[in-house]
PDB file of N, CA and C in Angstrom:
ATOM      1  N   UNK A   1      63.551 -14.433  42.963  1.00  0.00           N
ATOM      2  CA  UNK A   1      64.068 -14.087  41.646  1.00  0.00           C
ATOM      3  C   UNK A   1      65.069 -15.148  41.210  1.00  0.00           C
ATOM      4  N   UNK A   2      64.609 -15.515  39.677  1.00  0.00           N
ATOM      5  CA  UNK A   2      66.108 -16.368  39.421  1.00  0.00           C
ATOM      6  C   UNK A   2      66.164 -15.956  38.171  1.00  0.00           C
ATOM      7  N   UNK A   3      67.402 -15.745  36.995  1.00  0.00           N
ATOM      8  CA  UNK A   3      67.796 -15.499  36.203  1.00  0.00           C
ATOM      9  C   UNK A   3      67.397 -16.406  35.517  1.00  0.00           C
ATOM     10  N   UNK A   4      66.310 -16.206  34.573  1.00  0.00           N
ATOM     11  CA  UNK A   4      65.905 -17.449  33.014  1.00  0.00           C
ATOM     12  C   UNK A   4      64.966 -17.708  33.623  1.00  0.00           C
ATOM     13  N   UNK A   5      64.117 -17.517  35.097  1.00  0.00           N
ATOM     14  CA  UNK A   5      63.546 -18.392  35.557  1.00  0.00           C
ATOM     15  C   UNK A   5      62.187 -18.051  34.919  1.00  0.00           C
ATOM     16  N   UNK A   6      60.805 -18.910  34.964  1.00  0.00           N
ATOM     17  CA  UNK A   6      59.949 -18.698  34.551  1.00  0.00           C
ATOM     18  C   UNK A   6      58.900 -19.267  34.867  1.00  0.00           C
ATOM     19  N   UNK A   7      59.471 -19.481  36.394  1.00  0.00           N
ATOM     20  CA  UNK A   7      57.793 -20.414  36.667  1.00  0.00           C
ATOM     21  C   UNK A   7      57.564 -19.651  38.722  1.00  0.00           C
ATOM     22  N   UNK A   8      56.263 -20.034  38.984  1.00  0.00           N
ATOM     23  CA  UNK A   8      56.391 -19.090  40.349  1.00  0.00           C
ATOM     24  C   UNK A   8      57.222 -19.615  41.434  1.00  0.00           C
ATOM     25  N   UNK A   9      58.382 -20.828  41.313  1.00  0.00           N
ATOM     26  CA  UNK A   9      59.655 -20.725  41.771  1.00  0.00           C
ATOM     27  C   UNK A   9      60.573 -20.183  42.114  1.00  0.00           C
ATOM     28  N   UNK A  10      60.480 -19.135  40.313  1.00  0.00           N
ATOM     29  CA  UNK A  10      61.631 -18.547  40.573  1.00  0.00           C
ATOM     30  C   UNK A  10      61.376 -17.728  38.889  1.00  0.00           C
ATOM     31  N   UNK A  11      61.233 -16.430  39.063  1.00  0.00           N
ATOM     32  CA  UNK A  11      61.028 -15.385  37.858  1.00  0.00           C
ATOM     33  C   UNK A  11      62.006 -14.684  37.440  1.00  0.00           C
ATOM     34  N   UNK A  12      62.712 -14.494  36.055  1.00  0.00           N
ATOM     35  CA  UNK A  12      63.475 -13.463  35.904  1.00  0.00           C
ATOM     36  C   UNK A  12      61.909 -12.308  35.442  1.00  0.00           C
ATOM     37  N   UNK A  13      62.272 -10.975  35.056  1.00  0.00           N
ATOM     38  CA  UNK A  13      61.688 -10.085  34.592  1.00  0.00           C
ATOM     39  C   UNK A  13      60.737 -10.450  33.225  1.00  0.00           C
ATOM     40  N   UNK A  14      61.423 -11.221  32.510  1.00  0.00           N
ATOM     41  CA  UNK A  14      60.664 -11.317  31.063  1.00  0.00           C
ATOM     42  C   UNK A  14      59.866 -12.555  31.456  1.00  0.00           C
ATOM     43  N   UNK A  15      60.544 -13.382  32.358  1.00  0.00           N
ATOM     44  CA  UNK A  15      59.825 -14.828  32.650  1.00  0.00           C
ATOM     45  C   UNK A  15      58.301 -14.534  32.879  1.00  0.00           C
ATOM     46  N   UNK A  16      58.399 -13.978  34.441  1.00  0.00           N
ATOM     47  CA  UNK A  16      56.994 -13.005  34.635  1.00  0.00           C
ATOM     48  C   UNK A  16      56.034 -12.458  34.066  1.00  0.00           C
ATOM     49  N   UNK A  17      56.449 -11.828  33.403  1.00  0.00           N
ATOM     50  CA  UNK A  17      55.335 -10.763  32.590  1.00  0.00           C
ATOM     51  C   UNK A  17      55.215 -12.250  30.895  1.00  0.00           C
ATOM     52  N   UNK A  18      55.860 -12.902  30.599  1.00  0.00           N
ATOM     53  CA  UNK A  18      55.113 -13.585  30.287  1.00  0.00           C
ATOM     54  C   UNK A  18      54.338 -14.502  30.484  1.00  0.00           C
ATOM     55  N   UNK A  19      54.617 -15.403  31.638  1.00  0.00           N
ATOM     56  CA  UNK A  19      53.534 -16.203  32.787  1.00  0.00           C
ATOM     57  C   UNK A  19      52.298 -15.581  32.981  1.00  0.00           C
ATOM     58  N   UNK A  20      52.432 -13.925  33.533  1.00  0.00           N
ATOM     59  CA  UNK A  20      51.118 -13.213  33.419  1.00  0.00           C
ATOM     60  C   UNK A  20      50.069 -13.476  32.323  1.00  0.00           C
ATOM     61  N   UNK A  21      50.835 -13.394  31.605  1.00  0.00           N
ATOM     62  CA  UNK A  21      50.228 -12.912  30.158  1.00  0.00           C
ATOM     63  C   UNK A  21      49.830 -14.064  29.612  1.00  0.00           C
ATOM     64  N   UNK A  22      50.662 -15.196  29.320  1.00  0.00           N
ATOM     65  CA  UNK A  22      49.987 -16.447  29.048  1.00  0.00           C
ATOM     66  C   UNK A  22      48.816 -16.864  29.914  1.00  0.00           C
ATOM     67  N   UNK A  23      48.572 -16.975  31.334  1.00  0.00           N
ATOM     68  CA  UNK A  23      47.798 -17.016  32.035  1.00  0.00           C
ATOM     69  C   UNK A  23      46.217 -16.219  31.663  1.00  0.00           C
ATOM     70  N   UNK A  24      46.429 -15.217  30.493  1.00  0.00           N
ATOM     71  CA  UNK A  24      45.197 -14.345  30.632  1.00  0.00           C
ATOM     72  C   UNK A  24      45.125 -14.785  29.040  1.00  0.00           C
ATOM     73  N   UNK A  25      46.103 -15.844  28.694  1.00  0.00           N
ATOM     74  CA  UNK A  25      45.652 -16.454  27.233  1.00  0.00           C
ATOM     75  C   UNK A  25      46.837 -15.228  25.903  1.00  0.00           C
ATOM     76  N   UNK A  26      47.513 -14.687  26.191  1.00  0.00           N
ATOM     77  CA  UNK A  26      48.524 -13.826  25.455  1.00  0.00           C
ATOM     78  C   UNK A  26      50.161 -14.287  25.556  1.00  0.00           C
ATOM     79  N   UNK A  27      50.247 -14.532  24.606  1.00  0.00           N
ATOM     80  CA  UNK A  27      51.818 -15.336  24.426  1.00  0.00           C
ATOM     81  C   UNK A  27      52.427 -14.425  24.012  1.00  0.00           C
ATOM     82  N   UNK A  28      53.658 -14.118  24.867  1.00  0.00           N
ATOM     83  CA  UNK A  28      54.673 -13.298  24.919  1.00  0.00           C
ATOM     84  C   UNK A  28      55.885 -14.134  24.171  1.00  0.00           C
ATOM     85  N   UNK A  29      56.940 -13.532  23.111  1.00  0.00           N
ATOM     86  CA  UNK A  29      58.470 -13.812  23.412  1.00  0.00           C
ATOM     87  C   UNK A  29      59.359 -14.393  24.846  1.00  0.00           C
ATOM     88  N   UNK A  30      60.015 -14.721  25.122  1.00  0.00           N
ATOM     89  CA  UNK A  30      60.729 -15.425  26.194  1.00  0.00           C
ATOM     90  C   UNK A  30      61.420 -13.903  26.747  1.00  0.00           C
ATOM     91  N   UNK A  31      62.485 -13.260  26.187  1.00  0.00           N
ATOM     92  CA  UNK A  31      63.022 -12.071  26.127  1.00  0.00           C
ATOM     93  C   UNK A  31      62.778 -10.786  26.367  1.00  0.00           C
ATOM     94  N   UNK A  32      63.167  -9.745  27.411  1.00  0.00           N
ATOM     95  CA  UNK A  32      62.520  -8.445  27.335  1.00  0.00           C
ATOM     96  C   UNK A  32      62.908  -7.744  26.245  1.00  0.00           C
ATOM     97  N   UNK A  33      64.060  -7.999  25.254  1.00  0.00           N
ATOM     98  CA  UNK A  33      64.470  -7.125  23.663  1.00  0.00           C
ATOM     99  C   UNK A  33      63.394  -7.881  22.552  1.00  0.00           C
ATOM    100  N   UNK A  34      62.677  -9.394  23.197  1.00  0.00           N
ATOM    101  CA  UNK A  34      61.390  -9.588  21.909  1.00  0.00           C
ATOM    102  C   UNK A  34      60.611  -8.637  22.472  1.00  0.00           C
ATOM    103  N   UNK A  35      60.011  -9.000  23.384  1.00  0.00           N
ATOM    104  CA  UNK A  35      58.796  -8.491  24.097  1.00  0.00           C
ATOM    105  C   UNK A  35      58.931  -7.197  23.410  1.00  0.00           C
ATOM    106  N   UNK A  36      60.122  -6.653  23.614  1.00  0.00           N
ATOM    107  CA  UNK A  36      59.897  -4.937  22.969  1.00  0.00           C
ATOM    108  C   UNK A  36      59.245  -4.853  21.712  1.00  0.00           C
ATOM    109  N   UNK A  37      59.780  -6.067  20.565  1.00  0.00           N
ATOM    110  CA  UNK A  37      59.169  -5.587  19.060  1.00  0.00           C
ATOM    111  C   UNK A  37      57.912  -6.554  18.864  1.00  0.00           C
ATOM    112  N   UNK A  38      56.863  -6.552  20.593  1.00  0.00           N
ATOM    113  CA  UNK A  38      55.870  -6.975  19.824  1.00  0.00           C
ATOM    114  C   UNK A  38      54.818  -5.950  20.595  1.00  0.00           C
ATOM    115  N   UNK A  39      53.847  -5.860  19.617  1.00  0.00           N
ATOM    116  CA  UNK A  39      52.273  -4.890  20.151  1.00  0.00           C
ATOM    117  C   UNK A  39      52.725  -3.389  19.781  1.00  0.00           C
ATOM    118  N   UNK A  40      52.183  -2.442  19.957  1.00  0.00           N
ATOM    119  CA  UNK A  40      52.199  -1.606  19.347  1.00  0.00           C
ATOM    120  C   UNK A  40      53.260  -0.207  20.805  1.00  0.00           C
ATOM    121  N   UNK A  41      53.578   0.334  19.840  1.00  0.00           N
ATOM    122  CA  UNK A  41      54.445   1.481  20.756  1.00  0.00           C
ATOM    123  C   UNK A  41      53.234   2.652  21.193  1.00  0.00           C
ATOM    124  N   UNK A  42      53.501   2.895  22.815  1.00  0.00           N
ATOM    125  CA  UNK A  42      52.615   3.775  23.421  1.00  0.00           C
ATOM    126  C   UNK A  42      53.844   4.542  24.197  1.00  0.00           C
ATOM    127  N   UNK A  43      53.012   5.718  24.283  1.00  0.00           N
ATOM    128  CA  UNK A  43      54.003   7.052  24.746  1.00  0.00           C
ATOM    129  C   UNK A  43      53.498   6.679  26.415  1.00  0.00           C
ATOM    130  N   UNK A  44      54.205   7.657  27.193  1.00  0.00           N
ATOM    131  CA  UNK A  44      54.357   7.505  28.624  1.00  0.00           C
ATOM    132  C   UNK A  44      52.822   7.945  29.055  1.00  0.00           C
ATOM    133  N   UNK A  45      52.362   9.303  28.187  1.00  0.00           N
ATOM    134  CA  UNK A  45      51.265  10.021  28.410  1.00  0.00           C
ATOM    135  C   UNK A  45      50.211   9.402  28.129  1.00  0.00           C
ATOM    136  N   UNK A  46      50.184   8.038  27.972  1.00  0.00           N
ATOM    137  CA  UNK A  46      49.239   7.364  27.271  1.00  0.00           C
ATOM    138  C   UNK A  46      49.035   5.831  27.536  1.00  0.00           C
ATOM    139  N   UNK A  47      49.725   5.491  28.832  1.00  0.00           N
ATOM    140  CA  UNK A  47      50.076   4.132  29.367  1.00  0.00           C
ATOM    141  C   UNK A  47      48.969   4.133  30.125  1.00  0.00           C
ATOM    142  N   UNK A  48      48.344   2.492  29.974  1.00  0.00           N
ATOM    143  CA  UNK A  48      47.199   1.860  30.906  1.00  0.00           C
ATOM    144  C   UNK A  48      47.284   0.512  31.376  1.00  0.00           C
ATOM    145  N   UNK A  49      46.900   0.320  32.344  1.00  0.00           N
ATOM    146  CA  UNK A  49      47.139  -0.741  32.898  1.00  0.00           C
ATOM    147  C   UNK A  49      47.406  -2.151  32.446  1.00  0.00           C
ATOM    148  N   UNK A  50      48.784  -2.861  32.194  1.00  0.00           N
ATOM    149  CA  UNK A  50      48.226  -3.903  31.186  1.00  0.00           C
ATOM    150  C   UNK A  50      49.648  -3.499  30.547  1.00  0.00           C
ATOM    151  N   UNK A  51      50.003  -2.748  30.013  1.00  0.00           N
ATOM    152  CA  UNK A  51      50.690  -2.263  29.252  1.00  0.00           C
ATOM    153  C   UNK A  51      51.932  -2.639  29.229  1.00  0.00           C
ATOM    154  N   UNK A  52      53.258  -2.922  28.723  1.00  0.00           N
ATOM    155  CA  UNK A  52      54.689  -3.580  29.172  1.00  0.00           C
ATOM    156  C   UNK A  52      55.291  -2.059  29.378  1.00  0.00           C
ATOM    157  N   UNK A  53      56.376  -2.010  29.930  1.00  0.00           N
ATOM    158  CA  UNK A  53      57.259  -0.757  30.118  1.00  0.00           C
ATOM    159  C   UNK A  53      58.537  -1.446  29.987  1.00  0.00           C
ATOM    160  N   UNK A  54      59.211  -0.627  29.631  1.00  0.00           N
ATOM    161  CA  UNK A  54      60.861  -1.356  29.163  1.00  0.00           C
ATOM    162  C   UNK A  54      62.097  -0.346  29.672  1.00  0.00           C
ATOM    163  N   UNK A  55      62.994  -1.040  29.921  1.00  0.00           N
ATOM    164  CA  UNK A  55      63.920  -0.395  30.554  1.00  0.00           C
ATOM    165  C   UNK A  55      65.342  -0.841  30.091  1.00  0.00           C
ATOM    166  N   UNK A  56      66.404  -0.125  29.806  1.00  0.00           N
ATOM    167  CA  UNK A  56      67.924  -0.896  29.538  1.00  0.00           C
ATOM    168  C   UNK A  56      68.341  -0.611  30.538  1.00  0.00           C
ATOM    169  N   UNK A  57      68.863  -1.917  31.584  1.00  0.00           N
ATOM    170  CA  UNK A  57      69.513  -2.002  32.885  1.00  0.00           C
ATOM    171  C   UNK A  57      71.028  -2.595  32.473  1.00  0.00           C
ATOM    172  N   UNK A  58      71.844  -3.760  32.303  1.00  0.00           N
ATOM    173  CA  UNK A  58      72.721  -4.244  32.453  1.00  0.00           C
ATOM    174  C   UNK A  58      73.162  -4.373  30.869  1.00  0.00           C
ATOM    175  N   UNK A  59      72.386  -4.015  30.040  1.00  0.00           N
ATOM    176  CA  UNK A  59      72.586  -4.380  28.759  1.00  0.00           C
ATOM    177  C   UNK A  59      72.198  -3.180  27.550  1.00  0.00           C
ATOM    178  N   UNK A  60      72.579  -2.876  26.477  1.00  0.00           N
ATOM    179  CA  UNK A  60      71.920  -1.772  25.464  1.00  0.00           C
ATOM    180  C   UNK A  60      70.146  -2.778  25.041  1.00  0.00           C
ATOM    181  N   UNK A  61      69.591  -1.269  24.794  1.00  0.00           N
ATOM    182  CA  UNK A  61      68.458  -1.865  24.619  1.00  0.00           C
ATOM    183  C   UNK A  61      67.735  -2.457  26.039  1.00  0.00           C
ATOM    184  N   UNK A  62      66.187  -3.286  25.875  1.00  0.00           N
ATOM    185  CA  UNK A  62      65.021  -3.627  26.519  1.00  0.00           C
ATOM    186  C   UNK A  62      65.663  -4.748  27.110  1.00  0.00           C
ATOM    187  N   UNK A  63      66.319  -4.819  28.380  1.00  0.00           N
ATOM    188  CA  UNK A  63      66.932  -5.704  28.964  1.00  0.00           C
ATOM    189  C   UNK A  63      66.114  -5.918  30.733  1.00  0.00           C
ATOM    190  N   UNK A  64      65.258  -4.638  30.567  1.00  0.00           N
ATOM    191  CA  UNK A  64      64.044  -5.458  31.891  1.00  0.00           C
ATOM    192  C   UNK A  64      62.813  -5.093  31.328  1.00  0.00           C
ATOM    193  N   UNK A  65      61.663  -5.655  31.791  1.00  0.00           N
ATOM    194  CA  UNK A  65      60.509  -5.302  31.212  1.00  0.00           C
ATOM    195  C   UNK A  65      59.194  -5.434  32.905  1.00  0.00           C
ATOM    196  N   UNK A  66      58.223  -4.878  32.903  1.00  0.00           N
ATOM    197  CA  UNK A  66      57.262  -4.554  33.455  1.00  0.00           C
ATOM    198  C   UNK A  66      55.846  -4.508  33.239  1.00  0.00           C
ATOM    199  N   UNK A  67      55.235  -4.850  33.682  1.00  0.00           N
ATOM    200  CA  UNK A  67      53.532  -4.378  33.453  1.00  0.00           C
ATOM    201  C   UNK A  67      52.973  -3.246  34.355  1.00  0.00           C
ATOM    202  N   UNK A  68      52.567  -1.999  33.452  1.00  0.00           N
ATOM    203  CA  UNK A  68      52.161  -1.113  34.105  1.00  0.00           C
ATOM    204  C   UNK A  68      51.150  -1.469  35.228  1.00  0.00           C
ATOM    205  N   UNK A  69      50.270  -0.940  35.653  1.00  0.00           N
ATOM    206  CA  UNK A  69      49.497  -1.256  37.036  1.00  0.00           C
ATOM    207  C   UNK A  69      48.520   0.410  36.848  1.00  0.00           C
ATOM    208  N   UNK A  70      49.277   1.660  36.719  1.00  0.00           N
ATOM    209  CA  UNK A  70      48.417   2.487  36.124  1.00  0.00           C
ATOM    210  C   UNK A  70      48.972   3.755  38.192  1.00  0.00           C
ATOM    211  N   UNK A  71      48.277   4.652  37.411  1.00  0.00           N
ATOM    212  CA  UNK A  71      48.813   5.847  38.726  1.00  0.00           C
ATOM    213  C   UNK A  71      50.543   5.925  38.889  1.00  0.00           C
ATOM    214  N   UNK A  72      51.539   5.836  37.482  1.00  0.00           N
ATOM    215  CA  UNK A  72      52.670   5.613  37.794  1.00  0.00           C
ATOM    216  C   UNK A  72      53.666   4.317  38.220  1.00  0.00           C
ATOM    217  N   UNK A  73      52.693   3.138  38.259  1.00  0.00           N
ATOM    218  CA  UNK A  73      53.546   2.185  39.033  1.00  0.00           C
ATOM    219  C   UNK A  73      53.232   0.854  38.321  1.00  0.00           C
ATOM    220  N   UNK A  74      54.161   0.466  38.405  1.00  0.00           N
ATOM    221  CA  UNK A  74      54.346  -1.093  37.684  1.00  0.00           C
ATOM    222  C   UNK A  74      54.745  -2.280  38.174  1.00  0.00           C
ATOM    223  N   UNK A  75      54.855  -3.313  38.153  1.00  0.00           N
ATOM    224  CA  UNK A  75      54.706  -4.656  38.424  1.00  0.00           C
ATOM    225  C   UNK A  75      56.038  -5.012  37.676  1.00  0.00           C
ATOM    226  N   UNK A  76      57.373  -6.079  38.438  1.00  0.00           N
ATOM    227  CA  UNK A  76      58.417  -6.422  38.006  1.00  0.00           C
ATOM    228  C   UNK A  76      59.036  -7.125  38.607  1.00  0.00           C
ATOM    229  N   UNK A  77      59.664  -8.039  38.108  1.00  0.00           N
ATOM    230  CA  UNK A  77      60.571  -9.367  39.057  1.00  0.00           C
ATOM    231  C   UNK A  77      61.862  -8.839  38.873  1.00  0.00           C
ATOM    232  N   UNK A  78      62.526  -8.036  40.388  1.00  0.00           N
ATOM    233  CA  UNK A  78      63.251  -7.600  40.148  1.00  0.00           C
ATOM    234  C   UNK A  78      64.368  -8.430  40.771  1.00  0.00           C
ATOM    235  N   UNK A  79      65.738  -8.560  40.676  1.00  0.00           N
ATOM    236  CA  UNK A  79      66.558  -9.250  41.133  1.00  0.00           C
ATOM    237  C   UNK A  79      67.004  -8.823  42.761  1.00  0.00           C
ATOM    238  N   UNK A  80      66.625  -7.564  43.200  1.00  0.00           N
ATOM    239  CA  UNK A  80      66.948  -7.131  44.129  1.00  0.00           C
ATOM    240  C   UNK A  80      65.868  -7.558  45.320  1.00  0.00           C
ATOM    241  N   UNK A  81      64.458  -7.485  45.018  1.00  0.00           N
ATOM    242  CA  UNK A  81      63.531  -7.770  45.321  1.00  0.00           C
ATOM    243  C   UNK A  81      62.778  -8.669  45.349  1.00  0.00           C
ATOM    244  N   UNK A  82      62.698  -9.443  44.271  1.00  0.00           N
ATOM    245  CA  UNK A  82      61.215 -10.277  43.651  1.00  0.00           C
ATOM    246  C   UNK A  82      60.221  -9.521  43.221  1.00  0.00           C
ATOM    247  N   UNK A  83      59.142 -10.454  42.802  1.00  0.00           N
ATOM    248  CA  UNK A  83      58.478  -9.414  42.230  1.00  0.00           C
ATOM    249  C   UNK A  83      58.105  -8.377  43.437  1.00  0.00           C
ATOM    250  N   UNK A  84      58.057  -7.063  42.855  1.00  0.00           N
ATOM    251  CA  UNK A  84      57.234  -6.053  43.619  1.00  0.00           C
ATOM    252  C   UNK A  84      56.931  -4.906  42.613  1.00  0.00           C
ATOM    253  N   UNK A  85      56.435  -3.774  43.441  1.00  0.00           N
ATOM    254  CA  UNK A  85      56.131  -3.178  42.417  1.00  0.00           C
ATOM    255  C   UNK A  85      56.627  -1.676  42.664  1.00  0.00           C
ATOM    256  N   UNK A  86      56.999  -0.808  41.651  1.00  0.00           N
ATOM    257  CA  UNK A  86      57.882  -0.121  41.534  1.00  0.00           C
ATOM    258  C   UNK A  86      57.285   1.329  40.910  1.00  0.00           C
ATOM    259  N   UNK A  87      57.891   2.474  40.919  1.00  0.00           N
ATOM    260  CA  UNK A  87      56.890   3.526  40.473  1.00  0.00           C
ATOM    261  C   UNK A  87      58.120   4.052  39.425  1.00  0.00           C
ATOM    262  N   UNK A  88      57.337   4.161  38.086  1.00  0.00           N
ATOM    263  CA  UNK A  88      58.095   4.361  36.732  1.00  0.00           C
ATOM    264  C   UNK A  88      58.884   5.773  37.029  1.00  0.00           C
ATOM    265  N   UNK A  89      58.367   7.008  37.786  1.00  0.00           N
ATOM    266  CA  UNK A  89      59.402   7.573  38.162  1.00  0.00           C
ATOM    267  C   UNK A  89      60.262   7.948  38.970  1.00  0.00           C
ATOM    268  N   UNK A  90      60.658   7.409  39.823  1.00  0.00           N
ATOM    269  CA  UNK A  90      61.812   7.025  40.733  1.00  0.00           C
ATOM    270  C   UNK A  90      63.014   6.805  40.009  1.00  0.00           C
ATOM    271  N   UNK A  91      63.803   7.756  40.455  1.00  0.00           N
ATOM    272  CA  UNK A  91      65.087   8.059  40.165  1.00  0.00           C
ATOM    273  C   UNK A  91      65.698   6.609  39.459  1.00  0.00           C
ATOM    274  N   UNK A  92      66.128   5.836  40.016  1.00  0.00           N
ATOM    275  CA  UNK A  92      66.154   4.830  39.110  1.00  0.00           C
ATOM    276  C   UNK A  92      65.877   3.950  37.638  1.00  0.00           C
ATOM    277  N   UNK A  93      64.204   3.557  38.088  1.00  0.00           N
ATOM    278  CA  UNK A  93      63.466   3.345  36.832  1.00  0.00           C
ATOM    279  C   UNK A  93      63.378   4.642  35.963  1.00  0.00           C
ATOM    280  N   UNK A  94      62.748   5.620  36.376  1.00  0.00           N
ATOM    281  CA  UNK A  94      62.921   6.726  35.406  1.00  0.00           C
ATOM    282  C   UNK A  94      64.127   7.247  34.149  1.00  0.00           C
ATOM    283  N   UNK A  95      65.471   6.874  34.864  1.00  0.00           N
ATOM    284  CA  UNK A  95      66.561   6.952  34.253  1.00  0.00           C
ATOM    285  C   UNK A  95      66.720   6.152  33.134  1.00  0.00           C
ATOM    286  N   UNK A  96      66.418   4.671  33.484  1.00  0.00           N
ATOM    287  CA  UNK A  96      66.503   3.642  32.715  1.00  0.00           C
ATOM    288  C   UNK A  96      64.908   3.470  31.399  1.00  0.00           C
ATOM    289  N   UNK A  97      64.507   3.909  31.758  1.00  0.00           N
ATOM    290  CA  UNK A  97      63.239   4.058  30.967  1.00  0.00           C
ATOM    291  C   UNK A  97      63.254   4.126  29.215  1.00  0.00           C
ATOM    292  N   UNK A  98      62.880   2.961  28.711  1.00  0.00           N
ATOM    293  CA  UNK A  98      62.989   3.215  27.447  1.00  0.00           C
ATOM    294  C   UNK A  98      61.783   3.181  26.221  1.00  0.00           C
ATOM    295  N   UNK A  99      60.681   2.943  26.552  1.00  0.00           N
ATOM    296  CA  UNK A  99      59.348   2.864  26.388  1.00  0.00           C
ATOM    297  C   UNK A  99      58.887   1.857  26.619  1.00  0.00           C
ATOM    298  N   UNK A 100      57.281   1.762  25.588  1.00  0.00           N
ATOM    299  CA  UNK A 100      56.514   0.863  26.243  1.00  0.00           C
ATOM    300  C   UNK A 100      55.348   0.326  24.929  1.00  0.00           C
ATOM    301  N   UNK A 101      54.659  -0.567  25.198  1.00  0.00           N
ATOM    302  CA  UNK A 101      54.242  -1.453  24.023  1.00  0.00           C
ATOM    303  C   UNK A 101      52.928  -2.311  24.388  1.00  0.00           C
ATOM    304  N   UNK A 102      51.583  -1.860  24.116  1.00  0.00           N
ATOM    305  CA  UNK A 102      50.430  -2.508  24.450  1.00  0.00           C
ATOM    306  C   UNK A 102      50.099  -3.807  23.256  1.00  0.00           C
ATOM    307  N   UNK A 103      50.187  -4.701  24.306  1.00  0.00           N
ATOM    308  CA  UNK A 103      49.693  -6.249  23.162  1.00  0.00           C
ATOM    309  C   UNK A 103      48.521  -6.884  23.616  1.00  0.00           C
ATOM    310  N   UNK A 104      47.774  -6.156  24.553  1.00  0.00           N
ATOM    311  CA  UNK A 104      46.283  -6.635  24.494  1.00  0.00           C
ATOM    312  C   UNK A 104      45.303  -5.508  23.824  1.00  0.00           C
TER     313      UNK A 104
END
């Protein structure tokens, strides 16, 4: 994990999930508060694989972001970890949970 980072060196959260995404030809914002105002808003009951999930951790507002994975669990470069992958409701993420936004 590195803060700003954006290459498989070294990922912050938004870095990641846009590397993904460019990689499959989809250009993301740099930012997990852009990333939030782009693609369309999807409810929890209605998330599929692919999908971003957003969270306010250290900051107001979409300050980590994720790609769902689907069965609850998502994909994230976390600072504690690196990437791994994480299940949206666990006491933690669940808390922080602020929606989510399909742009494919």
């Amino acid at each position: 994990y590195v803060f700003g980072g954006t290459t498989p060196s070294g990922f912050d959260c938004s870095g990641y999930v846009r590397y993904v995404f460019a990689n499959a030809g989809i250009y993301l914002p740099r930012m997990a508060d852009e990333q939030f105002e782009v693609g369309t808003p999807v409810s929890t009951d209605e998330l599929i694989p692919g999908d971003l999930v957003f969270f306010t951790t250290y900051t107001y507002g979409a300050s980590h972001v994720g790609i769902y994975l689907g069965d609850g669990n998502f994909i994230n470069a976390s600072s504690s970890r690196g990437v791994a992958i994480d299940s949206l409701y666990s006491s933690y993420w669940g808390s922080c949970y602020i929606g989510a936004r399909r742009v494919m």
